[in-house]
Structure formats: C-alpha cells, structure tokens
PDB file of N, CA and C in Angstrom:
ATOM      1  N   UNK A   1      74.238 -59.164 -39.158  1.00  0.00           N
ATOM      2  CA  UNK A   1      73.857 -59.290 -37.762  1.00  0.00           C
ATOM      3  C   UNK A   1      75.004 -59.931 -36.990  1.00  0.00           C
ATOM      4  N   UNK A   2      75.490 -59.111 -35.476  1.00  0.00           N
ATOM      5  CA  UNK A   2      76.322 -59.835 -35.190  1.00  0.00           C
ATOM      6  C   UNK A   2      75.974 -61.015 -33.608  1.00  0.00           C
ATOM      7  N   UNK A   3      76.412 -61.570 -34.133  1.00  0.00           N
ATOM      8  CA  UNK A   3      75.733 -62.669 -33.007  1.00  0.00           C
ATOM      9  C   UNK A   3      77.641 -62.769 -31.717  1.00  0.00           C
ATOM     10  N   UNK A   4      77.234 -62.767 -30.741  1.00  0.00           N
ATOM     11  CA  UNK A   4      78.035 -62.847 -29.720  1.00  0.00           C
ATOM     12  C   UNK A   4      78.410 -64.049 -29.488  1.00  0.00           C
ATOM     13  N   UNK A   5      79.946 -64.164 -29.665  1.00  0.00           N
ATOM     14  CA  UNK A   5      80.613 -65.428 -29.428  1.00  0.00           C
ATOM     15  C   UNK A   5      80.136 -65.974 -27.682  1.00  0.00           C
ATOM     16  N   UNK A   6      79.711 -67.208 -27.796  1.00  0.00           N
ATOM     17  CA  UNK A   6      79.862 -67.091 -26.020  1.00  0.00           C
ATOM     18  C   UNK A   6      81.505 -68.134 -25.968  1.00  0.00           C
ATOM     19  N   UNK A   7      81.442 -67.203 -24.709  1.00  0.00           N
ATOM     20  CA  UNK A   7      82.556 -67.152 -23.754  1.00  0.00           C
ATOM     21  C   UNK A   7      82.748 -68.460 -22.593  1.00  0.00           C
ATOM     22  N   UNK A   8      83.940 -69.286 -23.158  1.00  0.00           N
ATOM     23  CA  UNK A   8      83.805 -70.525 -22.042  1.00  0.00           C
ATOM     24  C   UNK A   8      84.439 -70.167 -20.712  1.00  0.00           C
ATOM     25  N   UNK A   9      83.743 -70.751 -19.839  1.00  0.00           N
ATOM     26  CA  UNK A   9      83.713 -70.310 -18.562  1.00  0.00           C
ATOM     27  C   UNK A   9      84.794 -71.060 -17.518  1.00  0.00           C
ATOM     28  N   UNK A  10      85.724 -70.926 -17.111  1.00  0.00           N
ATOM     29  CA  UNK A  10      86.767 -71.580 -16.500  1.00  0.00           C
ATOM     30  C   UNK A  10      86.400 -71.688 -15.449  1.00  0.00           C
ATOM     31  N   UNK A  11      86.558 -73.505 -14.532  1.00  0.00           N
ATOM     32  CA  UNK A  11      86.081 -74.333 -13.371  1.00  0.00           C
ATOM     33  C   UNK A  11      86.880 -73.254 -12.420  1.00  0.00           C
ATOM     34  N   UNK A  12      87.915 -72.756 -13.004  1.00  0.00           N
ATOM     35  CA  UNK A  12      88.820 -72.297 -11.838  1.00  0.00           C
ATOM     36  C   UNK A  12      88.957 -70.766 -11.939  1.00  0.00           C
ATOM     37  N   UNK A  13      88.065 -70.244 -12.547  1.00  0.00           N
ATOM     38  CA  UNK A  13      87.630 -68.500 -12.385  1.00  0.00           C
ATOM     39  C   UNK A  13      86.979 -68.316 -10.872  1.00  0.00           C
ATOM     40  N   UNK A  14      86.584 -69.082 -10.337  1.00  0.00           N
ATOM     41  CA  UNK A  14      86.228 -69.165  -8.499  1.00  0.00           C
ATOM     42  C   UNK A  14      87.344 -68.938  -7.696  1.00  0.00           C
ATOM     43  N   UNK A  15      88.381 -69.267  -8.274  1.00  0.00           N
ATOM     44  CA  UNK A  15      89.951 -69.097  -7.478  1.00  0.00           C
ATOM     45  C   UNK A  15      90.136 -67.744  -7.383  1.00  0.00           C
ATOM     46  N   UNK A  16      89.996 -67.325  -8.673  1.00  0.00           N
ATOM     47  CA  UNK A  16      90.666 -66.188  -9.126  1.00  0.00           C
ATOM     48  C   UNK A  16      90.432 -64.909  -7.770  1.00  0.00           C
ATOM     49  N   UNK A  17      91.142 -64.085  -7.626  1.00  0.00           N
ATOM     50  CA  UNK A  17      90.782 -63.045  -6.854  1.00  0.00           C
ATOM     51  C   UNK A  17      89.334 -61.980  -7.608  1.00  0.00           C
ATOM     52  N   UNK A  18      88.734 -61.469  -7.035  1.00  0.00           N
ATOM     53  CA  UNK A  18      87.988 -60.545  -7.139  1.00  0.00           C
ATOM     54  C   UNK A  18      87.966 -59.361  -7.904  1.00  0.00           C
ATOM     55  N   UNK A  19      89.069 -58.573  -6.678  1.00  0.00           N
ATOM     56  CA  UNK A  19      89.524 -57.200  -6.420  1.00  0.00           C
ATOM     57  C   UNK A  19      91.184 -57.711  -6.662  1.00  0.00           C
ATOM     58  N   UNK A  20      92.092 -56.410  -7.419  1.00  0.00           N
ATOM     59  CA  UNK A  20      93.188 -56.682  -7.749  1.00  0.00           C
ATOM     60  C   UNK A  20      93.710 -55.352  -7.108  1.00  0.00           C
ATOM     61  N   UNK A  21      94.434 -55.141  -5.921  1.00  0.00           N
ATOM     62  CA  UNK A  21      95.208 -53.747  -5.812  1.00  0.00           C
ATOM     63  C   UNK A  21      96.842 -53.858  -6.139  1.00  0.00           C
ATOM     64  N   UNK A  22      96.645 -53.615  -7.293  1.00  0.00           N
ATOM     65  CA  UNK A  22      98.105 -52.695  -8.245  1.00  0.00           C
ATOM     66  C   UNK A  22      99.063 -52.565  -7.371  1.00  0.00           C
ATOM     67  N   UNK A  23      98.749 -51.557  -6.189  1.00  0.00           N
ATOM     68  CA  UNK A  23      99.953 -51.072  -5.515  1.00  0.00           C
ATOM     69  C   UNK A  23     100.350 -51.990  -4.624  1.00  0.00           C
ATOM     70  N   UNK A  24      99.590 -52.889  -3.920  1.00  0.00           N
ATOM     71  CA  UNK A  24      99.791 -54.206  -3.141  1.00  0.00           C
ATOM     72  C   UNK A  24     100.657 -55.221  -4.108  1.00  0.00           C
ATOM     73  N   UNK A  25     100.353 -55.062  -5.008  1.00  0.00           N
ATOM     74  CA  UNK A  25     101.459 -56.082  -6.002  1.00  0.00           C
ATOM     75  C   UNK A  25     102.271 -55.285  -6.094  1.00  0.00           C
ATOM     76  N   UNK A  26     102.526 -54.484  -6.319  1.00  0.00           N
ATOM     77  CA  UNK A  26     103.993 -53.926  -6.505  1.00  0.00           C
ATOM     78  C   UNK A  26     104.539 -53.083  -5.380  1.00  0.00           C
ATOM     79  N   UNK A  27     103.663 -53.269  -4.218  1.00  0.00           N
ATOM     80  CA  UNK A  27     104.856 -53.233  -3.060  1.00  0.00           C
ATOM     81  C   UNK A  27     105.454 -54.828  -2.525  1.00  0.00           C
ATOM     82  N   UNK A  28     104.545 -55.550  -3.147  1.00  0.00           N
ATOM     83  CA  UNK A  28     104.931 -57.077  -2.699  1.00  0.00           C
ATOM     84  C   UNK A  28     105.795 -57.531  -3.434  1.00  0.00           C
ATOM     85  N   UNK A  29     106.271 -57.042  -4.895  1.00  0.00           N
ATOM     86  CA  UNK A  29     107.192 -57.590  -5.827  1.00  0.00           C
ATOM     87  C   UNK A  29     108.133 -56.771  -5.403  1.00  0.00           C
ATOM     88  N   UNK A  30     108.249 -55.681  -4.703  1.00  0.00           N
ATOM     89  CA  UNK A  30     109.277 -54.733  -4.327  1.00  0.00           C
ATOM     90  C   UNK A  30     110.489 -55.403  -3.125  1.00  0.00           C
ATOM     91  N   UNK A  31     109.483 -56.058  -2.182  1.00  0.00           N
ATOM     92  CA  UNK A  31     109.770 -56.603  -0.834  1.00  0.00           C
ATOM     93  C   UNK A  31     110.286 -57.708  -0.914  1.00  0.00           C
ATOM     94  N   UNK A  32     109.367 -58.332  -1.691  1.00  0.00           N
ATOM     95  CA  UNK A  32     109.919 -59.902  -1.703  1.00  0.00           C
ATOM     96  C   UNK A  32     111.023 -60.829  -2.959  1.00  0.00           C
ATOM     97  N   UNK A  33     110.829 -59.975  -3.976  1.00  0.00           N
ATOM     98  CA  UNK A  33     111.813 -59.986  -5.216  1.00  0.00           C
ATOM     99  C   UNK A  33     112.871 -58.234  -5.778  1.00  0.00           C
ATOM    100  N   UNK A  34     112.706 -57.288  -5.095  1.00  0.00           N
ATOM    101  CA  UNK A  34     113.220 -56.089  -5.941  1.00  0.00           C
ATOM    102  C   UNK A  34     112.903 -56.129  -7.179  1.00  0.00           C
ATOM    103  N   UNK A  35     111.918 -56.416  -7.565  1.00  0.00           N
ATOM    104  CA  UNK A  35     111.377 -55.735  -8.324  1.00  0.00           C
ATOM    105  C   UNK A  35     110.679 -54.294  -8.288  1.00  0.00           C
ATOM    106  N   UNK A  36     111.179 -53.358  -9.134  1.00  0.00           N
ATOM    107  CA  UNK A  36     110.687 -52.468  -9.232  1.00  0.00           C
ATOM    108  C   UNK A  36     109.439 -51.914 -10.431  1.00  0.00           C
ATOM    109  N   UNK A  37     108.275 -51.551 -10.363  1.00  0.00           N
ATOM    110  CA  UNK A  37     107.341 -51.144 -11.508  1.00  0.00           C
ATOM    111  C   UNK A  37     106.952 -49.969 -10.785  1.00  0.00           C
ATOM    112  N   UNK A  38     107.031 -49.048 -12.175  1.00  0.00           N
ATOM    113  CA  UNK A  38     106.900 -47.404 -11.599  1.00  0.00           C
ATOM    114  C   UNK A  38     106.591 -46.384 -12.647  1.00  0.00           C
ATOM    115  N   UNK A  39     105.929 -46.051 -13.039  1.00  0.00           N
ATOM    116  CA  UNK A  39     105.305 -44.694 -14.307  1.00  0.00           C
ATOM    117  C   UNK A  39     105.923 -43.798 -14.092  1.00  0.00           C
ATOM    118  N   UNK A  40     106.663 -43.757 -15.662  1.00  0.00           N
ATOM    119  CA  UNK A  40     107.637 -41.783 -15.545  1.00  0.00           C
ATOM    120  C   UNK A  40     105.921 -41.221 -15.478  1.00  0.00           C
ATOM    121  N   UNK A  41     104.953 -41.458 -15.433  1.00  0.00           N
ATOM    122  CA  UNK A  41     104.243 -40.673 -14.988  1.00  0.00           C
ATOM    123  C   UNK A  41     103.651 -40.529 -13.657  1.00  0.00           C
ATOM    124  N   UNK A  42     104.554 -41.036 -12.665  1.00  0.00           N
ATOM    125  CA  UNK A  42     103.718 -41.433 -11.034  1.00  0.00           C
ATOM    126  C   UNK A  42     104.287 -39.650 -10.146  1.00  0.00           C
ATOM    127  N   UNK A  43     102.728 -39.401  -9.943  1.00  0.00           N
ATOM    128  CA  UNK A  43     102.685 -38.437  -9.567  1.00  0.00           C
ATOM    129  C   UNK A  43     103.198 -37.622  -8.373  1.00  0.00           C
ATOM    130  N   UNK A  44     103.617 -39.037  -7.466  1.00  0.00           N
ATOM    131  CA  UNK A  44     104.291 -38.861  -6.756  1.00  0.00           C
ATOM    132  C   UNK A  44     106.262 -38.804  -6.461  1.00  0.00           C
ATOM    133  N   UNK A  45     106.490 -38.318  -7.667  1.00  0.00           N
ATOM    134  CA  UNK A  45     107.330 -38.389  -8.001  1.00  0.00           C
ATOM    135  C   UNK A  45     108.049 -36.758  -8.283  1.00  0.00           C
ATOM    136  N   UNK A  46     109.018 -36.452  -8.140  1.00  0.00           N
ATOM    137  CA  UNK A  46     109.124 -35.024  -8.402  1.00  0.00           C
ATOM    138  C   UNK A  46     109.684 -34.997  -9.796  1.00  0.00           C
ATOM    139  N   UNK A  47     110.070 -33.922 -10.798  1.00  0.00           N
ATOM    140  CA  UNK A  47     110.752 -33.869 -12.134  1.00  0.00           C
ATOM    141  C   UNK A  47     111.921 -34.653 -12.316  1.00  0.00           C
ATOM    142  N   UNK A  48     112.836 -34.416 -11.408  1.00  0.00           N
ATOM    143  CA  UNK A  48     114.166 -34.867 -11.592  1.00  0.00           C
ATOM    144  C   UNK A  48     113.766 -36.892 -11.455  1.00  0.00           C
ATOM    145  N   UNK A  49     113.196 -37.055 -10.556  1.00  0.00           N
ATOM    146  CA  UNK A  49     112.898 -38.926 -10.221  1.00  0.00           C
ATOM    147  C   UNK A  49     111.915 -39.173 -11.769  1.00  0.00           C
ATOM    148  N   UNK A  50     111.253 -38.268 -12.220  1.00  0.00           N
ATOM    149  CA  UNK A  50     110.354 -38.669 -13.002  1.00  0.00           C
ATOM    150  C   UNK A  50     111.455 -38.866 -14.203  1.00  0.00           C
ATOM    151  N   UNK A  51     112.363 -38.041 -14.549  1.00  0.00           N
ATOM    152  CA  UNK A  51     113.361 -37.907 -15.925  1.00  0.00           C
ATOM    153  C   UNK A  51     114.377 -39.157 -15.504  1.00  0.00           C
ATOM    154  N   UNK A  52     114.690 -39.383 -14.422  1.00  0.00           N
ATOM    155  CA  UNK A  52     115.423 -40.304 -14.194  1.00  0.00           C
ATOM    156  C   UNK A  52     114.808 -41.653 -14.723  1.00  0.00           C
ATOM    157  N   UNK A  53     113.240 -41.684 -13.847  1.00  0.00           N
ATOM    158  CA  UNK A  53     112.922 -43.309 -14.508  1.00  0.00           C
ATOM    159  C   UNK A  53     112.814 -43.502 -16.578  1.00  0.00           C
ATOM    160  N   UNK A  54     112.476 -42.202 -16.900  1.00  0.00           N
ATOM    161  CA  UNK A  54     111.937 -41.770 -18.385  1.00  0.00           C
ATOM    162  C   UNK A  54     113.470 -42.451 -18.983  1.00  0.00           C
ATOM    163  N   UNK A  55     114.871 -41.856 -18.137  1.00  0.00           N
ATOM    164  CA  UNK A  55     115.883 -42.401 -18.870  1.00  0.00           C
ATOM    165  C   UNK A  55     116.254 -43.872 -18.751  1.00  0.00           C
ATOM    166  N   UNK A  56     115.924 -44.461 -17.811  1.00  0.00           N
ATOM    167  CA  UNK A  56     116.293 -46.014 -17.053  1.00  0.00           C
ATOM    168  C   UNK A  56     115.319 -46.435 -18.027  1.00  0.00           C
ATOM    169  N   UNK A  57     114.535 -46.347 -18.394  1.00  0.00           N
ATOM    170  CA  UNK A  57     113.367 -47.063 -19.215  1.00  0.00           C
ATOM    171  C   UNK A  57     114.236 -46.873 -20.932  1.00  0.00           C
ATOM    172  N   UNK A  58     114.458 -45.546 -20.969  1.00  0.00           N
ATOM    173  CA  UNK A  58     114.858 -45.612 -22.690  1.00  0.00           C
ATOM    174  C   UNK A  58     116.442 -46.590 -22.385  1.00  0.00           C
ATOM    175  N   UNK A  59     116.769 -45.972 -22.001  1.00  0.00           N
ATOM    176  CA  UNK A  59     118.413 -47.345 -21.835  1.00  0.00           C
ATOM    177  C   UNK A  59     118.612 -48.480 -21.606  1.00  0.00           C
ATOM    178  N   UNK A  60     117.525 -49.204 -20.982  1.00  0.00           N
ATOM    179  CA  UNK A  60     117.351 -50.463 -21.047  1.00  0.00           C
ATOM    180  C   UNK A  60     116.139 -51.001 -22.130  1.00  0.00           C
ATOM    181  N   UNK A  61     115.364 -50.345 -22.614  1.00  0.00           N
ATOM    182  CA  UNK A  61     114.272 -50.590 -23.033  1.00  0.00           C
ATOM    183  C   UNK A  61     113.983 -50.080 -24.701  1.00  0.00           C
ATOM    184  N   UNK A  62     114.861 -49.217 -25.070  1.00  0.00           N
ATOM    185  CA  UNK A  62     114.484 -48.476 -26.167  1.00  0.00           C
ATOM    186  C   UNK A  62     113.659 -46.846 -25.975  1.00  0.00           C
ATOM    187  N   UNK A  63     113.318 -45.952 -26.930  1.00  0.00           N
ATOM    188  CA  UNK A  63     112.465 -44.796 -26.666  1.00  0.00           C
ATOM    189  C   UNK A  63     111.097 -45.644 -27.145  1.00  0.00           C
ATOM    190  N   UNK A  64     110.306 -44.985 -26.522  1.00  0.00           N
ATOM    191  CA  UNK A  64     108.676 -44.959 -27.237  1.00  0.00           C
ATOM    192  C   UNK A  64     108.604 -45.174 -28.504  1.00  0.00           C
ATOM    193  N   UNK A  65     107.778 -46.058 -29.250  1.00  0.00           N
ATOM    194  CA  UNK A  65     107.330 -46.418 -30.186  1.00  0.00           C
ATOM    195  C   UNK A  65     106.087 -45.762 -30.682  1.00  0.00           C
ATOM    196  N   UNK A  66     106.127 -44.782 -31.453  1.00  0.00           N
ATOM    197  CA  UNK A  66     104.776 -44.013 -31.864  1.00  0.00           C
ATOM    198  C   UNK A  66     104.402 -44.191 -33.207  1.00  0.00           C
ATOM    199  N   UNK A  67     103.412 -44.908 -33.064  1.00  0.00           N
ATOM    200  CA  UNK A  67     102.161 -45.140 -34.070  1.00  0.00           C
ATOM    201  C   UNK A  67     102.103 -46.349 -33.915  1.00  0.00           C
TER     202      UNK A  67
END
C-alpha cells in the first residue's frame, strides 16, 4: 500500500507568482541581460534560423545525448 508522502508547505509559496509566461521571461532576459533562449524547434523560425540555432547549440554545447 502506498501511502503519500505529505508535502511541506512553504510560508513563502504566497510570494510566489501564480501564472508564469515563458515568453515574458525571455523577452525580459533578452532586454535587460542579452540573454538569448530559443528552440531549434521555434516555429517561428524559418529552416535556415532553425539549423543555425541546432548548430550554435552543438558548438557550444555538445550534440544531443540519446538514451
């Protein structure tokens, strides 16, 4: 039988935001630090920008790790 760990509850989970929009953080890390975060899979992206980030990612980062 599995019995459910309970879960301690943090005084300061009231702080926390709610709702998290993704793209609001990373137009805000864009603006205010250059930081860039971006998916060789972002759809808005055409082939050539998509192969470009696929290579910026393996050259700084390594290829994909599968399994």
């Amino acid at each position: 039988m599995k019995i459910p760990v309970p879960r301690y509850h943090s005084p300061l989970g009231r702080f926390q935001a709610q709702t998290t929009d993704l793209e609001a953080i990373k137009e805000e890390g864009w603006q205010d630090q250059h930081i860039l975060v971006v998916s060789e899979n972002d759809k808005r992206l055409d082939f050539i920008e998509r192969e470009f980030v696929r290579q910026l990612g393996e050259r700084l980062y390594g290829r994909k790790r599968h399994g």
